[in-house]
N, C-alpha and C. Protein backbone atom coordinates (compact mmCIF):
# COMPACT_ATOMS: atom_id res chain seq x y z
N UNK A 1 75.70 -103.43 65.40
CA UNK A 1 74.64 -102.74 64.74
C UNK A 1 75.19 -101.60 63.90
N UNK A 2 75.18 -101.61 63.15
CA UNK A 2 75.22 -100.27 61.95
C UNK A 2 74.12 -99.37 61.85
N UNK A 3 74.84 -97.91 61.82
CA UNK A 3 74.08 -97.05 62.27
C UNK A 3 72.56 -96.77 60.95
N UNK A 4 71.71 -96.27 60.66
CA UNK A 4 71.02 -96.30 59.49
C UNK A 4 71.76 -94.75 58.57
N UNK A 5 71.18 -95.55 57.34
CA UNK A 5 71.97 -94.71 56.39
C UNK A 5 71.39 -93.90 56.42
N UNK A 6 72.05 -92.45 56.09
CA UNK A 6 70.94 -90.93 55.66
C UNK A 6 70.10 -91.27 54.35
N UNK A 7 69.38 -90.98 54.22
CA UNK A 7 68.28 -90.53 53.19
C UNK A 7 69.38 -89.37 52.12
N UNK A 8 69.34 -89.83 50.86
CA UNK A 8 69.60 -88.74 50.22
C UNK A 8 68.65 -87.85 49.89
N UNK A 9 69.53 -86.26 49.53
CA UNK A 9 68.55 -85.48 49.50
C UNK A 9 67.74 -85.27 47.95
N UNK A 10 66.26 -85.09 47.92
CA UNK A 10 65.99 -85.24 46.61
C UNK A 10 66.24 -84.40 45.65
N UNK A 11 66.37 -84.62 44.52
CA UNK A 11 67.07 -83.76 43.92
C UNK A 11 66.24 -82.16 43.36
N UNK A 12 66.61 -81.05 43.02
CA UNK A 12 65.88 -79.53 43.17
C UNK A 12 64.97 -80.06 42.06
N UNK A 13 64.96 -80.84 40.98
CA UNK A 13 63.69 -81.09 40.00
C UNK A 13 62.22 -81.47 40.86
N UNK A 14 62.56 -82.73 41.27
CA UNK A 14 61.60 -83.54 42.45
C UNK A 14 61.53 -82.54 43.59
N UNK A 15 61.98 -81.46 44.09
CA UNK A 15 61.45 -80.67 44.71
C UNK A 15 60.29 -79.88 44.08
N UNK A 16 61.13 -79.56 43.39
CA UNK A 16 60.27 -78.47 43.01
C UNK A 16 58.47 -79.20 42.44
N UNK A 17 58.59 -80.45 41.44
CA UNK A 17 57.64 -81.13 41.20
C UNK A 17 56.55 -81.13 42.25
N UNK A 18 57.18 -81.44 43.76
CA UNK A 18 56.75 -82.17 44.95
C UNK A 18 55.95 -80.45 44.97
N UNK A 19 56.21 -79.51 45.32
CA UNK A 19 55.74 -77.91 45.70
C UNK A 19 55.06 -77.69 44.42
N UNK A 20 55.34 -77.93 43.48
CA UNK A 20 54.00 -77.39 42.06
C UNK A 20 52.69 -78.67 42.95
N UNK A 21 53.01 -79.95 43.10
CA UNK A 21 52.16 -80.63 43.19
C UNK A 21 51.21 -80.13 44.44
N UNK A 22 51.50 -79.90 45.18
CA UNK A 22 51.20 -79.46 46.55
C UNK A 22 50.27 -77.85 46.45
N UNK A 23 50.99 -77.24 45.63
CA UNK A 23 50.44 -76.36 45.52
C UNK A 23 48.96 -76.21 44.40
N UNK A 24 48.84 -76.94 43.10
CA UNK A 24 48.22 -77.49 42.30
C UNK A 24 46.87 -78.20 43.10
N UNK A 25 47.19 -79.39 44.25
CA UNK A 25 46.24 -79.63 44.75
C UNK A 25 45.38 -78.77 45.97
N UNK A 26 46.08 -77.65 47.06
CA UNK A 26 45.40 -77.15 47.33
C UNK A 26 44.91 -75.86 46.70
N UNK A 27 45.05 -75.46 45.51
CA UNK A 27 44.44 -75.00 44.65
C UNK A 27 42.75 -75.39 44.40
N UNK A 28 42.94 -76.39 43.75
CA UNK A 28 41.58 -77.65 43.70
C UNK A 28 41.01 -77.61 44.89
N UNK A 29 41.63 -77.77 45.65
CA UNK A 29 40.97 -78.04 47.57
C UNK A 29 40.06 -76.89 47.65
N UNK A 30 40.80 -75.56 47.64
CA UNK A 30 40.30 -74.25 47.78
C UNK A 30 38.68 -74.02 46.91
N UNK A 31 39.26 -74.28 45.48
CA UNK A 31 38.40 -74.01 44.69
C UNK A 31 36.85 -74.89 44.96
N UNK A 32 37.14 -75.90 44.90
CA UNK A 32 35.71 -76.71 45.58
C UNK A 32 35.17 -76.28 46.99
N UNK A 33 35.90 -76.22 48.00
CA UNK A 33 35.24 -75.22 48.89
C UNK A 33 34.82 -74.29 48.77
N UNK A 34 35.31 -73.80 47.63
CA UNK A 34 34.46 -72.08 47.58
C UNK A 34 33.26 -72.12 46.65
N UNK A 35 33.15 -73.13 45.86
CA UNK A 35 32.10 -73.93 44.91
C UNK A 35 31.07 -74.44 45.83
N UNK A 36 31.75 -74.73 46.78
CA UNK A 36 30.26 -75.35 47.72
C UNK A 36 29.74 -74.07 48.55
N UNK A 37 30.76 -73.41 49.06
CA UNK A 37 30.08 -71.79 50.20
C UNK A 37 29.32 -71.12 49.54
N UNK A 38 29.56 -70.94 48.08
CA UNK A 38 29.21 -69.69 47.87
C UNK A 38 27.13 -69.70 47.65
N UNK A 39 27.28 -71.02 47.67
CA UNK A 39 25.44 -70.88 47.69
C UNK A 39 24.97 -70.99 49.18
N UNK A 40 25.17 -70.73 49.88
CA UNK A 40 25.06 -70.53 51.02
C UNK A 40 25.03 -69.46 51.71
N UNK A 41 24.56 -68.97 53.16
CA UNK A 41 24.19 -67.73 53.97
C UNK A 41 25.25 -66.47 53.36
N UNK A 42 25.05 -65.10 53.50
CA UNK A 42 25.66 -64.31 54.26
C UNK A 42 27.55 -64.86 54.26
N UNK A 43 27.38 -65.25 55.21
CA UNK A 43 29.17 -65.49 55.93
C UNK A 43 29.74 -66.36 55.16
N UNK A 44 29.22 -67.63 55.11
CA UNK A 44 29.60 -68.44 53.99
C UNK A 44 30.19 -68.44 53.08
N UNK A 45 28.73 -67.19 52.33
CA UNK A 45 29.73 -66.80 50.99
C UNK A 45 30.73 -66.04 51.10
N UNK A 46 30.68 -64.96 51.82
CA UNK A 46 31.93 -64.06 51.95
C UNK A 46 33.91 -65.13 51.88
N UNK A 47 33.04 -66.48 52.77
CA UNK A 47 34.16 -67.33 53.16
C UNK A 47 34.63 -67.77 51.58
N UNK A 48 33.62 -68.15 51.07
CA UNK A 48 33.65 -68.82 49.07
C UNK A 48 34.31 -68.08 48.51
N UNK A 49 33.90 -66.90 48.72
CA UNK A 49 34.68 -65.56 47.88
C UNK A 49 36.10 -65.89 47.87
N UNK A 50 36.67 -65.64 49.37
CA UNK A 50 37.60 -65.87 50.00
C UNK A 50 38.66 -67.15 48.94
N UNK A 51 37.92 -68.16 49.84
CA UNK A 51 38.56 -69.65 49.07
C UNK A 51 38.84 -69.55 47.80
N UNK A 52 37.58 -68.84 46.81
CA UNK A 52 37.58 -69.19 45.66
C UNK A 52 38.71 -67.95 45.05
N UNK A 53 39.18 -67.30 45.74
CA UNK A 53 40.39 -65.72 45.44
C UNK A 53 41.87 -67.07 45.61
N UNK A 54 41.41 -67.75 46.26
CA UNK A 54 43.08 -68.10 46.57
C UNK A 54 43.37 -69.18 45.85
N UNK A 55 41.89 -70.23 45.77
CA UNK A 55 42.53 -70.93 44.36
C UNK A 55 42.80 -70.42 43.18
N UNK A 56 42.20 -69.41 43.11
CA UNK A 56 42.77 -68.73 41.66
C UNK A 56 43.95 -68.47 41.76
N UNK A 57 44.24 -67.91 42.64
CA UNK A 57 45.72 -67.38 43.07
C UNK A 57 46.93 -69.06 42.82
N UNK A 58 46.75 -69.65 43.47
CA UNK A 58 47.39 -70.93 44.03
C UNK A 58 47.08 -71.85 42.37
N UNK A 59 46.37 -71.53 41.84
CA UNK A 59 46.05 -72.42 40.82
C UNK A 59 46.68 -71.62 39.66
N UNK A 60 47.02 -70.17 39.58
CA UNK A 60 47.85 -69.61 38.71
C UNK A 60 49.27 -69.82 39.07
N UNK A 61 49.67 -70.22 40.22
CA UNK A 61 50.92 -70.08 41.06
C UNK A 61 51.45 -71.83 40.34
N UNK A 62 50.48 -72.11 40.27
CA UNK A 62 50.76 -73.76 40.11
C UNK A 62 51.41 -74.13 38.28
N UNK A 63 50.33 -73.25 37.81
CA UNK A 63 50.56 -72.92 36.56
C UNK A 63 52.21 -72.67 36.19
N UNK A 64 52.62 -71.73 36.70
CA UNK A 64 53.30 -70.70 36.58
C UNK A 64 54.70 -71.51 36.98
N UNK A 65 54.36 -72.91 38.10
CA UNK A 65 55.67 -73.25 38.77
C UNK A 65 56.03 -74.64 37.55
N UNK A 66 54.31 -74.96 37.19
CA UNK A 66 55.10 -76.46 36.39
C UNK A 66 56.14 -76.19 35.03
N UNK A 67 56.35 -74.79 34.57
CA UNK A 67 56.40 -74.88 33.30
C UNK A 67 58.16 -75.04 33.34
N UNK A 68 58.89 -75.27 34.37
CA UNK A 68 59.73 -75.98 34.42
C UNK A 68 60.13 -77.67 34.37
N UNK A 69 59.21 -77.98 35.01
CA UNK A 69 59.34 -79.13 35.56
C UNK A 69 58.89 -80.41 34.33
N UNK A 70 59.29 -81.69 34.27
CA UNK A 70 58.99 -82.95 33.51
C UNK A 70 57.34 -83.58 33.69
N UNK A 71 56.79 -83.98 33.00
CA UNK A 71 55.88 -84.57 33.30
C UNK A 71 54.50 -84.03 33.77
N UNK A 72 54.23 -82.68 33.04
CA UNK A 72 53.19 -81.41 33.79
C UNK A 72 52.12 -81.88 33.15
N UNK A 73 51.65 -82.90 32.53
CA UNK A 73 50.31 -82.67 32.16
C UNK A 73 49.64 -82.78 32.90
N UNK A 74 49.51 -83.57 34.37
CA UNK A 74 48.52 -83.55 35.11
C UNK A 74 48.32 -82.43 36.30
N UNK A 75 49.67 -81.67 36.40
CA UNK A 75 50.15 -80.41 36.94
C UNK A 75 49.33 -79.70 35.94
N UNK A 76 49.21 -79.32 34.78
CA UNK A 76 48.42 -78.52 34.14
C UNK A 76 47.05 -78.36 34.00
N UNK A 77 46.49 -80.20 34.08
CA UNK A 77 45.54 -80.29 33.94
C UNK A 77 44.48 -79.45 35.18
N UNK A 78 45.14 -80.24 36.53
CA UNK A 78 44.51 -79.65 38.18
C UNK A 78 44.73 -78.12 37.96
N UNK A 79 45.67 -77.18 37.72
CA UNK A 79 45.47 -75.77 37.69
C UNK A 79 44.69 -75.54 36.96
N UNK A 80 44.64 -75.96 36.02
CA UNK A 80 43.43 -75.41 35.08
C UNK A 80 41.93 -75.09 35.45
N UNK A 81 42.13 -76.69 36.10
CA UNK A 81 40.78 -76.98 37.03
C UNK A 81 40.46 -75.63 37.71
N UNK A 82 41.47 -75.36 38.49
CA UNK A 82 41.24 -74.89 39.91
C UNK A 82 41.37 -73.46 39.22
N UNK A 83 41.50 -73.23 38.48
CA UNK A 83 41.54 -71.42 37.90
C UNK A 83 40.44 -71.39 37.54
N UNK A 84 39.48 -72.89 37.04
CA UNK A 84 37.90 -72.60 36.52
C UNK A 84 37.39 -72.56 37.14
N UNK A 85 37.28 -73.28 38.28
CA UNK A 85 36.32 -73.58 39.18
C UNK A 85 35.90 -72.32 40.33
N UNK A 86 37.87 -71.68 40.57
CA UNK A 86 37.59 -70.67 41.68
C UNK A 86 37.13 -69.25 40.60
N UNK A 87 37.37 -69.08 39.49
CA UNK A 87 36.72 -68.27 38.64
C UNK A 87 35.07 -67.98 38.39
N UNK A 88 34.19 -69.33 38.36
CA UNK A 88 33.44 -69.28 38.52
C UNK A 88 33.12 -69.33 39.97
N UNK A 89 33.70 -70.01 40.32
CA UNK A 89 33.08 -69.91 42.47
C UNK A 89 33.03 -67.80 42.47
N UNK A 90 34.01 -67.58 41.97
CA UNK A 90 34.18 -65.93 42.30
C UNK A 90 33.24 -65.03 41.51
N UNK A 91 32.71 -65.75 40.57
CA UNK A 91 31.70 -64.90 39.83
C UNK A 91 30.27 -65.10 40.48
N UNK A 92 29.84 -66.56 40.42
CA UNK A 92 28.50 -66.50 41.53
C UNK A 92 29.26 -65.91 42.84
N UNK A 93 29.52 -66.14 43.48
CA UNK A 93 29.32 -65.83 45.12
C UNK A 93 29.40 -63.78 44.64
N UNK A 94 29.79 -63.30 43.89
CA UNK A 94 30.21 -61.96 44.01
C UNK A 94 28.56 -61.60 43.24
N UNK A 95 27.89 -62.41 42.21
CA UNK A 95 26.71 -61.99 41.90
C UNK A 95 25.39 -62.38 43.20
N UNK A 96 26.02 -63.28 43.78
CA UNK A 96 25.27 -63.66 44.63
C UNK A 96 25.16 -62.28 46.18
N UNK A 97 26.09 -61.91 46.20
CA UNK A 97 26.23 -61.03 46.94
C UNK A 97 25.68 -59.37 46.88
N UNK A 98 26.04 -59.32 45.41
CA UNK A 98 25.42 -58.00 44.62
C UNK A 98 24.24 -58.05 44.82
N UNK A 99 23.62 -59.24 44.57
CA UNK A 99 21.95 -59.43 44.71
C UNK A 99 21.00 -59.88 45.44
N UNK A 100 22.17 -59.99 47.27
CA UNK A 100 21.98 -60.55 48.09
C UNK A 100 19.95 -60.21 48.46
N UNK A 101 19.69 -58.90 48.28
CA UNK A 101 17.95 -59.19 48.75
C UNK A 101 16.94 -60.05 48.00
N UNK A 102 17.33 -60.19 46.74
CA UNK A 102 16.90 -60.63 46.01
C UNK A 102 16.85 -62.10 46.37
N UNK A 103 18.18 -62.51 46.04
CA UNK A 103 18.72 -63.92 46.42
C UNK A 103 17.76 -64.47 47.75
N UNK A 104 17.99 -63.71 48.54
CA UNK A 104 17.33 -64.31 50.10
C UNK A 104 15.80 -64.81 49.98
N UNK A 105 15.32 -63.22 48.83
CA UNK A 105 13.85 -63.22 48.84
C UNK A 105 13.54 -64.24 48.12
N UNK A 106 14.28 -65.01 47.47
CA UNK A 106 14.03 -66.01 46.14
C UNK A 106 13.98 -67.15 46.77
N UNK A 107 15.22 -67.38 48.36
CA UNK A 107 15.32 -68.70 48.78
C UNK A 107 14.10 -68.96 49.60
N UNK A 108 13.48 -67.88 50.07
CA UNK A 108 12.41 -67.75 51.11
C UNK A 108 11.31 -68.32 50.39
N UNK A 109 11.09 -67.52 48.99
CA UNK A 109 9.66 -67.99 48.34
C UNK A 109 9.82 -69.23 48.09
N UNK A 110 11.33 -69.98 47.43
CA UNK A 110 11.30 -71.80 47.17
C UNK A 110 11.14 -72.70 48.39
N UNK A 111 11.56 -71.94 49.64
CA UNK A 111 11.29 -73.03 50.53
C UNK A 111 9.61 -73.00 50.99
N UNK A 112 9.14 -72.15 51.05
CA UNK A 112 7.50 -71.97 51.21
C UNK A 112 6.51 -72.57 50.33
N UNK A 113 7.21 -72.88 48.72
CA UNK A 113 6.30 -73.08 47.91
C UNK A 113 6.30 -75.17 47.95
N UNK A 114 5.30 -75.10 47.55
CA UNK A 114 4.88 -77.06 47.45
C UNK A 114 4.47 -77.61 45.98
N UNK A 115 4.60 -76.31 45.15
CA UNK A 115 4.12 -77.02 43.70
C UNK A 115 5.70 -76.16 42.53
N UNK A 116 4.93 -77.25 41.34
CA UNK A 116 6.25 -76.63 40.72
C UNK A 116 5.53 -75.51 39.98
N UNK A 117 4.06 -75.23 40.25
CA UNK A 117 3.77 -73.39 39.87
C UNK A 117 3.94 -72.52 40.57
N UNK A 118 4.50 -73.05 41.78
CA UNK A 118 4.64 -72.11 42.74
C UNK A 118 5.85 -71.84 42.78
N UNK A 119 6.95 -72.58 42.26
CA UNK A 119 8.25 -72.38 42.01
C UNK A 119 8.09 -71.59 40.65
N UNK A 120 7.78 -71.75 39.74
CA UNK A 120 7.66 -71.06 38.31
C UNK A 120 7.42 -69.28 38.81
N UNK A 121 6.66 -68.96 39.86
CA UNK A 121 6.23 -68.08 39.73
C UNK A 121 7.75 -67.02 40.57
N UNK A 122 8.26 -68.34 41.56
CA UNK A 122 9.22 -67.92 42.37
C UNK A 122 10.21 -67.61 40.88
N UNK A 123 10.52 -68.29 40.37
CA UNK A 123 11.55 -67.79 39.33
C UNK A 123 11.23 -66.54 38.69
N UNK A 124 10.12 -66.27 38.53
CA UNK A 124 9.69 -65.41 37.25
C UNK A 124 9.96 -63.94 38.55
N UNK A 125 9.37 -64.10 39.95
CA UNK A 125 10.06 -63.17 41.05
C UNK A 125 11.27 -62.96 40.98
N UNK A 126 12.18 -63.63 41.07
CA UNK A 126 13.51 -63.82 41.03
C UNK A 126 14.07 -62.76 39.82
N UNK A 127 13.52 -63.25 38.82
CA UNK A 127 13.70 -62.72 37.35
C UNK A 127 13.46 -60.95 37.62
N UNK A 128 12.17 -60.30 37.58
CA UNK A 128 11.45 -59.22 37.89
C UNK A 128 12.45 -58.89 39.25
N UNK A 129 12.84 -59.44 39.83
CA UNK A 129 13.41 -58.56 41.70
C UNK A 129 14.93 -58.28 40.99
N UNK A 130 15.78 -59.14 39.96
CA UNK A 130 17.13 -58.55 39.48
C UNK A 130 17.03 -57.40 38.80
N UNK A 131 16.00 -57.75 37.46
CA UNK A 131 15.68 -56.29 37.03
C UNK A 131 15.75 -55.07 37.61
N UNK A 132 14.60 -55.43 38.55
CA UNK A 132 14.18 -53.58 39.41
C UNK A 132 15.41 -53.61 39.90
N UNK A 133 16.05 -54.46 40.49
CA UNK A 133 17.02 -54.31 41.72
C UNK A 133 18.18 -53.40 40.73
N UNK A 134 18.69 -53.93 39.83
CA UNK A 134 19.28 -52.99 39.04
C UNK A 134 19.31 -52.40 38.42
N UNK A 135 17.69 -51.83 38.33
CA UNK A 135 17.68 -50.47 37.59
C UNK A 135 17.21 -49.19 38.42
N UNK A 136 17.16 -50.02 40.07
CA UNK A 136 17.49 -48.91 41.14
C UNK A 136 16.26 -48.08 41.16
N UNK A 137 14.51 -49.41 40.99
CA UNK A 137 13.92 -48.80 41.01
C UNK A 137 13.23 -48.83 42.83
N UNK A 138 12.39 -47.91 43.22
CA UNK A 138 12.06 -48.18 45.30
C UNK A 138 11.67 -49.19 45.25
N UNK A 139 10.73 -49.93 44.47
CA UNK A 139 9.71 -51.12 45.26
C UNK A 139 10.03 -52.23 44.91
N UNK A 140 12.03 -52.05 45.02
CA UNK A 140 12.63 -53.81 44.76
C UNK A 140 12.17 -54.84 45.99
N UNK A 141 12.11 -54.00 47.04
CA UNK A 141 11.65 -54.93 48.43
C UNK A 141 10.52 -55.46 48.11
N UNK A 142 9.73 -54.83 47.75
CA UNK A 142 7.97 -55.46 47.83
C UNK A 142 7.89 -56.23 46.43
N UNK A 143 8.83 -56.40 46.07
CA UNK A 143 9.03 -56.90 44.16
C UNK A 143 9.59 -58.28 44.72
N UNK A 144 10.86 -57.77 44.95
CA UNK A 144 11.93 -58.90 45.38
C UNK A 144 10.91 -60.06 46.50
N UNK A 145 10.71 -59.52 47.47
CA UNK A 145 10.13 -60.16 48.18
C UNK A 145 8.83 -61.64 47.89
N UNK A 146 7.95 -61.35 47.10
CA UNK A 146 6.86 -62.09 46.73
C UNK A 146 5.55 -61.76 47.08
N UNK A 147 5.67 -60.25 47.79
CA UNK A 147 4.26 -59.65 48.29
C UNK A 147 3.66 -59.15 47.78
N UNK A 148 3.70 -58.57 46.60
CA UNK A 148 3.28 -57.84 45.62
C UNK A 148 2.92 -59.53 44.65
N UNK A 149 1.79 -59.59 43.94
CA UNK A 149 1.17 -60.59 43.06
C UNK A 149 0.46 -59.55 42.36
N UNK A 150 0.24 -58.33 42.06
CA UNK A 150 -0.56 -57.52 41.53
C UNK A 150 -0.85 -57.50 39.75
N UNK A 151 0.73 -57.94 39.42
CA UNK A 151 0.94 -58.59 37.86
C UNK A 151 0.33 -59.52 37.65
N UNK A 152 0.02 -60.46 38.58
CA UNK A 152 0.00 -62.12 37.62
C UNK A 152 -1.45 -61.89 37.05
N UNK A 153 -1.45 -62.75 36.21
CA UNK A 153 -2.81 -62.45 35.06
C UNK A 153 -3.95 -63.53 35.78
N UNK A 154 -5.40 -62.52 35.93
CA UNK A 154 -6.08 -62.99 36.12
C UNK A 154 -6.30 -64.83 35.23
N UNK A 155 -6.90 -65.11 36.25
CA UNK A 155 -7.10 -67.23 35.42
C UNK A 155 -8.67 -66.94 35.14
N UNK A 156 -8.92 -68.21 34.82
CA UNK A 156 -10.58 -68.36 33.96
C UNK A 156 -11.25 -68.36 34.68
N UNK A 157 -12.39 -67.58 35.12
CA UNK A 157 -13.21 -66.99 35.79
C UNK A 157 -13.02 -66.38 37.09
N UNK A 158 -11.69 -65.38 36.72
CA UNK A 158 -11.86 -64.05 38.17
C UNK A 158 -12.45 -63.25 37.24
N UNK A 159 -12.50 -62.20 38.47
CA UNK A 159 -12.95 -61.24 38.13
C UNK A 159 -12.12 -60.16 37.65
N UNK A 160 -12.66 -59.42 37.26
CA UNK A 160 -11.49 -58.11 36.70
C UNK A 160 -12.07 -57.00 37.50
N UNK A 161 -12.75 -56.67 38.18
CA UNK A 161 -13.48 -55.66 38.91
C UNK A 161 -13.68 -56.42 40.52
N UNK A 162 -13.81 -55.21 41.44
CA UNK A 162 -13.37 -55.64 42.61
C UNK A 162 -14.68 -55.84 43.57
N UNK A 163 -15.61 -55.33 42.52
CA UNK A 163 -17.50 -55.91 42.96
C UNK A 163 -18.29 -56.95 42.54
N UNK A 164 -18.18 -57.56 43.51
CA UNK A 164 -18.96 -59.29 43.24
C UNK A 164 -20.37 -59.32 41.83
N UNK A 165 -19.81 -59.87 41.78
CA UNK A 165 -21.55 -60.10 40.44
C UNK A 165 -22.37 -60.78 40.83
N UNK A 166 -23.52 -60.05 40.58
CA UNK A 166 -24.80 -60.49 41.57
C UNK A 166 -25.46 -61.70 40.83
């Protein structure tokens, strides 16, 4: 029996290829996880944030390693990806967070509502609760929230006065 031959070792190009590649894809990995957390609870997003910091990181790293190496277009193409994706993952989840009462109060009114005027109105809340919320006026809670209806415009035949007509 003859013993088995060693494996040669691969050469530092194909290394290095093999570690851009590796690194390139969990870049992408990262970045879609943090694309999916960041619409989600509290913790979640904090986690998106997270993910979506390191594909940027890992997806600039990737960048940065192919520009040695043969054959980078698809090495270029996946970082690219993954610098957009965790870029935007990092911009919602960080607006999402800024505007976390809002946000909550917005998911609360869409899951309650059953028509799409009742969603229209949830948006137009949504809309009105960022405003106040950042112009740091008190009654973002009762704004944000959906408890306050005091704006919406009377419809065809209310009343405008708060005494019945005889």
């Amino acid at each position: 029996m003859t013993p088995p031959r060693p494996h040669p070792e691969p050469a530092p190009a194909d290394a290095r290829r093999a570690a851009t590649t590796r690194t390139a894809g969990a870049a992408l990995v990262c970045a879609a996880v943090a694309l999916v957390l960041v619409g989600s609870g509290l913790w979640p997003t904090v986690a998106g944030l997270v993910a979506a910091a390191a594909g940027l990181g890992l997806g600039i790293a990737a960048l940065v390693r192919s520009r040695g190496s043969g054959r980078r277009a698809l090495l270029v193409v996946s970082a690219v990806a993954a610098i957009v994706l965790g870029a935007l993952s990092l911009a919602t989840g960080g607006a999402r967070l800024l505007l976390w009462p809002v946000a909550e109060a917005y998911q609360q009114c869409v899951s309650s509502t059953l028509t799409l005027s009742g969603t229209a109105q949830c948006q137009q809340q949504l809309e009105d609760g960022i405003w106040s919320y950042l112009s740091g006026d008190p009654g973002t809670s009762e704004g944000a929230a959906g408890a306050s209806t005091s704006n919406a415009p009377a419809g065809p035949g209310a009343s405008a006065s708060a005494t019945p007509r005889p």
